[in-house]
C-alpha atoms as a PDB file:
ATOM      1  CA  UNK A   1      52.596 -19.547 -53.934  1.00  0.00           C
ATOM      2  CA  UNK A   2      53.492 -16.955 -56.297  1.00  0.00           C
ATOM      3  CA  UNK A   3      54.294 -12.690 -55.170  1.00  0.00           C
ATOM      4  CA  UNK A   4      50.812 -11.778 -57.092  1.00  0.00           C
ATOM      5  CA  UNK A   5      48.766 -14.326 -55.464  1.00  0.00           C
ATOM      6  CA  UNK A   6      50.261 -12.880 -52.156  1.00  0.00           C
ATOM      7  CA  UNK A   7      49.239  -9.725 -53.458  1.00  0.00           C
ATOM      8  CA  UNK A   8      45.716 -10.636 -54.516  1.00  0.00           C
ATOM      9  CA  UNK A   9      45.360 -12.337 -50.761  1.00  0.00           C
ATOM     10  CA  UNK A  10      46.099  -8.970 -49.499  1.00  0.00           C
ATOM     11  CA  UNK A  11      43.960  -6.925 -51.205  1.00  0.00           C
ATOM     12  CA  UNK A  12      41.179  -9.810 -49.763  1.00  0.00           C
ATOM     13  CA  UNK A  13      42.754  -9.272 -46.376  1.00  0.00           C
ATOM     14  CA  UNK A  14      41.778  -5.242 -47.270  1.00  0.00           C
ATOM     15  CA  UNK A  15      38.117  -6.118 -47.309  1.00  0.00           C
ATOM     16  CA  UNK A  16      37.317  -5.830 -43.507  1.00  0.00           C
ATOM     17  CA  UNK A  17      39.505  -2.947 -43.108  1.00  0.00           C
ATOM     18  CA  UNK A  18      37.590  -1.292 -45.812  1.00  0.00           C
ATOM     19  CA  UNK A  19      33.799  -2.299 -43.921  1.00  0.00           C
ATOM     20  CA  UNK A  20      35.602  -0.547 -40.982  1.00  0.00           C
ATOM     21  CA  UNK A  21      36.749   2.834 -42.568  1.00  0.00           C
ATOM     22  CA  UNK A  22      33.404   2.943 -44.057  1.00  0.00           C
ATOM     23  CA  UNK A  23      31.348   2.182 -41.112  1.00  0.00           C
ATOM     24  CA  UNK A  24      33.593   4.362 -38.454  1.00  0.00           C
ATOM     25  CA  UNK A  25      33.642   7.331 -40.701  1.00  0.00           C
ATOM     26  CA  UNK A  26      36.957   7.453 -41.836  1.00  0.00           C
ATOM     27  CA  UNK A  27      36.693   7.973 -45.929  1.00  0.00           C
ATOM     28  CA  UNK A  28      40.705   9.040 -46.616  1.00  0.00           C
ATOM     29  CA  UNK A  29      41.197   5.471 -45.263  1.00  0.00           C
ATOM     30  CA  UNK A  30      38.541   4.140 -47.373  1.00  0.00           C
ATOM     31  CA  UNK A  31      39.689   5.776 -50.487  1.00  0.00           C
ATOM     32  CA  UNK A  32      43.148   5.058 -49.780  1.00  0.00           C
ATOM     33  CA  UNK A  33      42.470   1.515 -49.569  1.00  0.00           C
ATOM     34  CA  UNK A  34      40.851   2.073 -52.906  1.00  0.00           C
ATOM     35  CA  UNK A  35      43.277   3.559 -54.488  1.00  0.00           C
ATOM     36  CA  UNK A  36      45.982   0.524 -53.335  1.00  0.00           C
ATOM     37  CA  UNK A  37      43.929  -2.099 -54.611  1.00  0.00           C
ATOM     38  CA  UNK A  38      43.825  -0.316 -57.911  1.00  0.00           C
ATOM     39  CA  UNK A  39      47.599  -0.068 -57.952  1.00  0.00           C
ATOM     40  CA  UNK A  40      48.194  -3.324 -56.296  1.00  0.00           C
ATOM     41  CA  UNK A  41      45.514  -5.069 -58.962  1.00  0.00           C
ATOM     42  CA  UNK A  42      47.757  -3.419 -61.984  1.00  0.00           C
ATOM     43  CA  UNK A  43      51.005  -4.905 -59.891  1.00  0.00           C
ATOM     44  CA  UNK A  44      49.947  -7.932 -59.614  1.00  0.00           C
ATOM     45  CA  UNK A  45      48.938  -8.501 -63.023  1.00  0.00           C
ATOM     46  CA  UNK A  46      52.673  -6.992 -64.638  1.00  0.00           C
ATOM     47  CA  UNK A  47      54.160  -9.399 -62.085  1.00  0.00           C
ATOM     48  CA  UNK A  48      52.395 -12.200 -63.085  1.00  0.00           C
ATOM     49  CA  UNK A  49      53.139 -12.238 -67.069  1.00  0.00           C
ATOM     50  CA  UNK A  50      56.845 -10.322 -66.577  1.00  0.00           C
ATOM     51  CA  UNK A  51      58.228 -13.031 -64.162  1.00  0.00           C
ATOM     52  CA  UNK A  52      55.635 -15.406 -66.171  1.00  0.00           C
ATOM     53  CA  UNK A  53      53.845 -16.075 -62.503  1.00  0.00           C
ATOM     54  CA  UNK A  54      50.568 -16.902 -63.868  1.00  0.00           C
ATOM     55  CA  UNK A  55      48.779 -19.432 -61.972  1.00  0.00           C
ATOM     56  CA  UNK A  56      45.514 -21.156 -61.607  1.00  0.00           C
ATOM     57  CA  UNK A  57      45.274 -20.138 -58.441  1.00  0.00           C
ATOM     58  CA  UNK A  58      46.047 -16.437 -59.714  1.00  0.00           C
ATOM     59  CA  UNK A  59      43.156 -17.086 -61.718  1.00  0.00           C
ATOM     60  CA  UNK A  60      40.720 -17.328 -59.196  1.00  0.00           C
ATOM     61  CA  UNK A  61      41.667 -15.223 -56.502  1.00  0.00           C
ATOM     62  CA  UNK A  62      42.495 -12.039 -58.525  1.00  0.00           C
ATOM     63  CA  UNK A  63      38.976 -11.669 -59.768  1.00  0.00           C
ATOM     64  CA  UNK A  64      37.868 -12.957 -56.705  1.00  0.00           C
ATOM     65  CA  UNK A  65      39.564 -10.359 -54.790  1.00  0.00           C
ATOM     66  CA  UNK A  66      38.576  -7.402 -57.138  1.00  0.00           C
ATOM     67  CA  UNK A  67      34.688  -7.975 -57.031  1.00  0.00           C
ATOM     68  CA  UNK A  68      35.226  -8.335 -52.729  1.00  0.00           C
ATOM     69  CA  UNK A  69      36.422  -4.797 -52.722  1.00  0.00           C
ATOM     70  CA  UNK A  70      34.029  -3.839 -55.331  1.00  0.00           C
ATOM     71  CA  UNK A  71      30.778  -5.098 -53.987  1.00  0.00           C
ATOM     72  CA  UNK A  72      31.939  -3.685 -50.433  1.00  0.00           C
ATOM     73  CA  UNK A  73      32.322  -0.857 -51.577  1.00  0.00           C
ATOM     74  CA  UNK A  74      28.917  -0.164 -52.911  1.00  0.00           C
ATOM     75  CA  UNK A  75      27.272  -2.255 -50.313  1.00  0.00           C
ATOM     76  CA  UNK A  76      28.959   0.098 -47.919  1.00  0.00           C
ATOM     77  CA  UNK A  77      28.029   3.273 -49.499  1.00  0.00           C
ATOM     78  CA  UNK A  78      24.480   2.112 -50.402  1.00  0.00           C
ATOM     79  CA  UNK A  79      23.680   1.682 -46.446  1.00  0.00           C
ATOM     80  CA  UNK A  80      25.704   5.269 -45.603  1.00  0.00           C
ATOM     81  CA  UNK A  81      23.274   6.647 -48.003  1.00  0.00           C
ATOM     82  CA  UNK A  82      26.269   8.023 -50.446  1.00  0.00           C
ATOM     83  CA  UNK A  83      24.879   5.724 -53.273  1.00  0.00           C
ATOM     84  CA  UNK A  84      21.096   5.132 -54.062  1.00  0.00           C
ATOM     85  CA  UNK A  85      20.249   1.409 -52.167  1.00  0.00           C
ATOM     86  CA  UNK A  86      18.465   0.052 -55.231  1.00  0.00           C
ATOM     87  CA  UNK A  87      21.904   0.576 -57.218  1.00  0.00           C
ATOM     88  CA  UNK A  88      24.420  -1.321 -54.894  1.00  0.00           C
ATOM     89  CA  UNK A  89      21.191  -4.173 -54.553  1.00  0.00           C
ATOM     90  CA  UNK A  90      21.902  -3.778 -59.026  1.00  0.00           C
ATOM     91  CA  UNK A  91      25.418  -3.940 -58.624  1.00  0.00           C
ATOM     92  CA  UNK A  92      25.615  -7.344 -56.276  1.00  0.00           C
ATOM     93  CA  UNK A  93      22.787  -8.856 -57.946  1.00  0.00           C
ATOM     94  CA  UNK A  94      24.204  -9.113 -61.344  1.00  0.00           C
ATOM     95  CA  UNK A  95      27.787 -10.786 -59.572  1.00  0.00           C
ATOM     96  CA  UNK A  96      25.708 -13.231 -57.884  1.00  0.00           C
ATOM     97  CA  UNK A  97      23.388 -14.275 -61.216  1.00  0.00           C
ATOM     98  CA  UNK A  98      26.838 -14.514 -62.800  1.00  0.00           C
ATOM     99  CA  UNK A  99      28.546 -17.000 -60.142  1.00  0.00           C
ATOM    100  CA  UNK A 100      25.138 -18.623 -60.269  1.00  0.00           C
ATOM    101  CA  UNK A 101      25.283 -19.127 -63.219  1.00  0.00           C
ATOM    102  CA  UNK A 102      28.673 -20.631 -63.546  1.00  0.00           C
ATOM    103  CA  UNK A 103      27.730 -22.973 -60.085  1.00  0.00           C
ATOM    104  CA  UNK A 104      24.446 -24.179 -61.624  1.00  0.00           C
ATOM    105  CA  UNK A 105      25.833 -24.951 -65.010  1.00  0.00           C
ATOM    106  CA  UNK A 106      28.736 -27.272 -63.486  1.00  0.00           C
ATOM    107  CA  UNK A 107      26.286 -29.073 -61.090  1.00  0.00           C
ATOM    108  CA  UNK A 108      24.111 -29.709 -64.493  1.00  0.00           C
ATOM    109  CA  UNK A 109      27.016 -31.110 -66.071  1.00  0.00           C
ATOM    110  CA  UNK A 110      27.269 -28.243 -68.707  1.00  0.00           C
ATOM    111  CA  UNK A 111      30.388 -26.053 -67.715  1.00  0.00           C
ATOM    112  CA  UNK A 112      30.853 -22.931 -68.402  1.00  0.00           C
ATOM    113  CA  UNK A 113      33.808 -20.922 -69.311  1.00  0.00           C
ATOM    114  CA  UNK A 114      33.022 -16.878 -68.613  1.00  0.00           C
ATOM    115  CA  UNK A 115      34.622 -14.841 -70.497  1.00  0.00           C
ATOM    116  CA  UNK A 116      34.286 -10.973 -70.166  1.00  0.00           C
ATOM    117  CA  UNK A 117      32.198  -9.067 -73.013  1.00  0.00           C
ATOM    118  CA  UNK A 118      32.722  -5.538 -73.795  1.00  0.00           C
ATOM    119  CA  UNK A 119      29.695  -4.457 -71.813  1.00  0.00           C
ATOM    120  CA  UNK A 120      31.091  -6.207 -68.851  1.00  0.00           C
ATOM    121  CA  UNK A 121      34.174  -4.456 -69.084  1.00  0.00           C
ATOM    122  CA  UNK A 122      32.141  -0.713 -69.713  1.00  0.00           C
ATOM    123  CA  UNK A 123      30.425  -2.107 -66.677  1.00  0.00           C
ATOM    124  CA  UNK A 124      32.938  -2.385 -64.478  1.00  0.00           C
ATOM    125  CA  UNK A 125      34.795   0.728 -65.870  1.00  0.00           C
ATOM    126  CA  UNK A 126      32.009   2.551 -64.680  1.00  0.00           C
ATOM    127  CA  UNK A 127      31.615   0.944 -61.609  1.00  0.00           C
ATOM    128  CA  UNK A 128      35.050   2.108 -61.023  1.00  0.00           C
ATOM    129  CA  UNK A 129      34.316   5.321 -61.532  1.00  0.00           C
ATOM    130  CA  UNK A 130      31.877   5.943 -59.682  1.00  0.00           C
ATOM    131  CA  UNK A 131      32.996   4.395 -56.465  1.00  0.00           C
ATOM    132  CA  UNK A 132      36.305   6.212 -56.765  1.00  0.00           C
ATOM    133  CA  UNK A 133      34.552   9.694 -57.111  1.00  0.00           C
ATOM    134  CA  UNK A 134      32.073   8.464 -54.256  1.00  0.00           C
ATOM    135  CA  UNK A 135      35.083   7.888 -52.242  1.00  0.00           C
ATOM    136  CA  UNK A 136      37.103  10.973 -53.055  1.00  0.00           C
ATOM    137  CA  UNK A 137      33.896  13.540 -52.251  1.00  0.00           C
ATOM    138  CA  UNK A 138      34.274  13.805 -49.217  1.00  0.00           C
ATOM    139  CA  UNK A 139      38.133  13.422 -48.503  1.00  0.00           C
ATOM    140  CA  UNK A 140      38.304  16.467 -50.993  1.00  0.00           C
ATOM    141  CA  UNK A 141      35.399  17.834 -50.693  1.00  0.00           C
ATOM    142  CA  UNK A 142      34.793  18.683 -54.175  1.00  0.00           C
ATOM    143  CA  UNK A 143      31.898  19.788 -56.007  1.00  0.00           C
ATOM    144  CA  UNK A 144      31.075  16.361 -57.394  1.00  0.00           C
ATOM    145  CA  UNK A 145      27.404  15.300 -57.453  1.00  0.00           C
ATOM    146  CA  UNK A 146      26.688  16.252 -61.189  1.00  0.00           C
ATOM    147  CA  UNK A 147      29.221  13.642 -61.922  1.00  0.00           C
ATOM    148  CA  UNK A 148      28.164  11.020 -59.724  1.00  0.00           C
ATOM    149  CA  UNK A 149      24.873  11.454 -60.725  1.00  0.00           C
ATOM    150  CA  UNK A 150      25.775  11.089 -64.576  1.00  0.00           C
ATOM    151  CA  UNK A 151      27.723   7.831 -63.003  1.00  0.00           C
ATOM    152  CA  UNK A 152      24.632   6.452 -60.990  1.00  0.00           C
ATOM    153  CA  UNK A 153      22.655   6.279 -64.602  1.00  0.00           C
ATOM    154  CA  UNK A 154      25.615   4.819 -66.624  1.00  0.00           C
ATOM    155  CA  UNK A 155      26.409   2.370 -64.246  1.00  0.00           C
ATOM    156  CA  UNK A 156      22.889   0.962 -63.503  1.00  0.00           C
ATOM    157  CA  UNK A 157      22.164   1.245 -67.477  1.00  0.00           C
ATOM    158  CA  UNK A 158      25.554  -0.760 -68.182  1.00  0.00           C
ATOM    159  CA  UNK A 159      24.762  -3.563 -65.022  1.00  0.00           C
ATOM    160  CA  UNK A 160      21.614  -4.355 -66.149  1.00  0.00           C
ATOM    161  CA  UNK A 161      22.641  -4.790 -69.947  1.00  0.00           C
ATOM    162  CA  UNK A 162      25.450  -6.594 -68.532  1.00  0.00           C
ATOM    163  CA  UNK A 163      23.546  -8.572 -66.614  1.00  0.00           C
ATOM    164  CA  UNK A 164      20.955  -9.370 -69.843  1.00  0.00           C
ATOM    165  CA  UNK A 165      23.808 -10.105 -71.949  1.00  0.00           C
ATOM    166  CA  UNK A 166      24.924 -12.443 -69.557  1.00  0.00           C
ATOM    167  CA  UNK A 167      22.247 -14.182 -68.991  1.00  0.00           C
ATOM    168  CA  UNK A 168      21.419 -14.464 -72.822  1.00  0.00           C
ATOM    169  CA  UNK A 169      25.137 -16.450 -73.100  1.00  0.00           C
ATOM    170  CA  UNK A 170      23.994 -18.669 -70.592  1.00  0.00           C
ATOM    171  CA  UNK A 171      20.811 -19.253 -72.244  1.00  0.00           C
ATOM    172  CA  UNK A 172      22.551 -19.921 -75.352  1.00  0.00           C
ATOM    173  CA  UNK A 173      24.465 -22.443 -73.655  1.00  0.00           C
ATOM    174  CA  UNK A 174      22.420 -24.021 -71.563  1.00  0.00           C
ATOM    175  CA  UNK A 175      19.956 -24.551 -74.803  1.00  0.00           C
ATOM    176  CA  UNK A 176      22.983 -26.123 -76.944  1.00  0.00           C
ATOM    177  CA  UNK A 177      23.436 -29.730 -77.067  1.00  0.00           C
ATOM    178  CA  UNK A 178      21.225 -32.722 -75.159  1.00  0.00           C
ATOM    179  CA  UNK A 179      21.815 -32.579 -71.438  1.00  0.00           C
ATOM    180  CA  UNK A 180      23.374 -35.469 -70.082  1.00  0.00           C
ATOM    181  CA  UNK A 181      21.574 -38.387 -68.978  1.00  0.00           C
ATOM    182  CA  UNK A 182      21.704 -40.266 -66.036  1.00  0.00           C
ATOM    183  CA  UNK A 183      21.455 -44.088 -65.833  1.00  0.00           C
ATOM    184  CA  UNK A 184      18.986 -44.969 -63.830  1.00  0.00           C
ATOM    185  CA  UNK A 185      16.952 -42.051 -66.313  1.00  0.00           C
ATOM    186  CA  UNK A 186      18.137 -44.980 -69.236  1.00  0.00           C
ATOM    187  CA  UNK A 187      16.288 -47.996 -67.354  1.00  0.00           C
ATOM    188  CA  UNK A 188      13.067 -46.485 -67.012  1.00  0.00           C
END
């Protein structure tokens, strides 16, 4: 087990702690937490390719990790009402056709190797954004509702390209090459 994997399992471990600060009121904890994972994300990663700790495992639960925060985040502010509903339903919706994706495409026998496209990364730029000035409103109680606003549209414009460009690479995929046949399809 390698210091960013330990690292990644905390931020992981952050994800209740975060559905508590949100749900009990307490948004400097919330944002705090936010701001850690960023930090501890960046960490993790220098860690990992300084000391040459890269790992499989790494691979899995760093992304996994970031997305846990991420989705609770906007699922959490969705149901507080501090983000429109229909956007954090947007947000979680496009991870899950992703990792659908991915799961259906190994059961099929046709693997699939994700690799993030420039819209993806816009996307979750964005997504960034706008949770961290959702989170730092009201610990600062700044003026900020023209910018989230301008965020809402950028991000819900980005996820659902995203999500199209996605799906299109799976598509392509999927559609490449004969499927694989089974043999009891060969005896009839």
């Amino acid at each position: 087990m390698t210091i960013p994997n330990f690292i990644s399992i905390a931020r992981l471990l952050a994800v209740p702690v975060l559905v508590w600060a949100l749900v009990d009121s307490r948004p400097g904890l919330a944002f705090l937490i936010f701001i850690l994972a960023g930090l501890s994300d960046a960490v993790d990663g220098a860690i990992a390719r300084r000391f040459n700790q890269q790992s499989a495992l790494g691979a899995y639960l760093d992304p996994i990790a970031d997305k846990a925060l991420l989705i609770t985040i906007f699922v959490g502010l969705g149901m507080l009402g501090e983000l429109p509903t229909w956007l954090a339903i947007a947000v979680v919706s496009r991870d899950l056709l992703i990792m659908a994706a991915v799961v259906l495409s190994f059961m099929m026998g046709r693997p699939i190797t994700v690799r993030p496209l420039l819209v993806s990364k816009l996307t979750t730029l964005a997504q960034l954004l706008l949770a961290g000035f959702a989170l730092a409103e009201p610990v600062f109680h700044l003026p900020l509702a023209p910018f989230i606003d301008v965020l809402i549209g950028l991000t819900a414009l980005l996820t659902a390209i995203s999500a199209t460009a996605y799906l299109l690479e799976w598509l392509r995929h999927m559609a490449s090459g004969e499927m694989p046949t089974h043999r009891e399809d060969e005896s009839r």
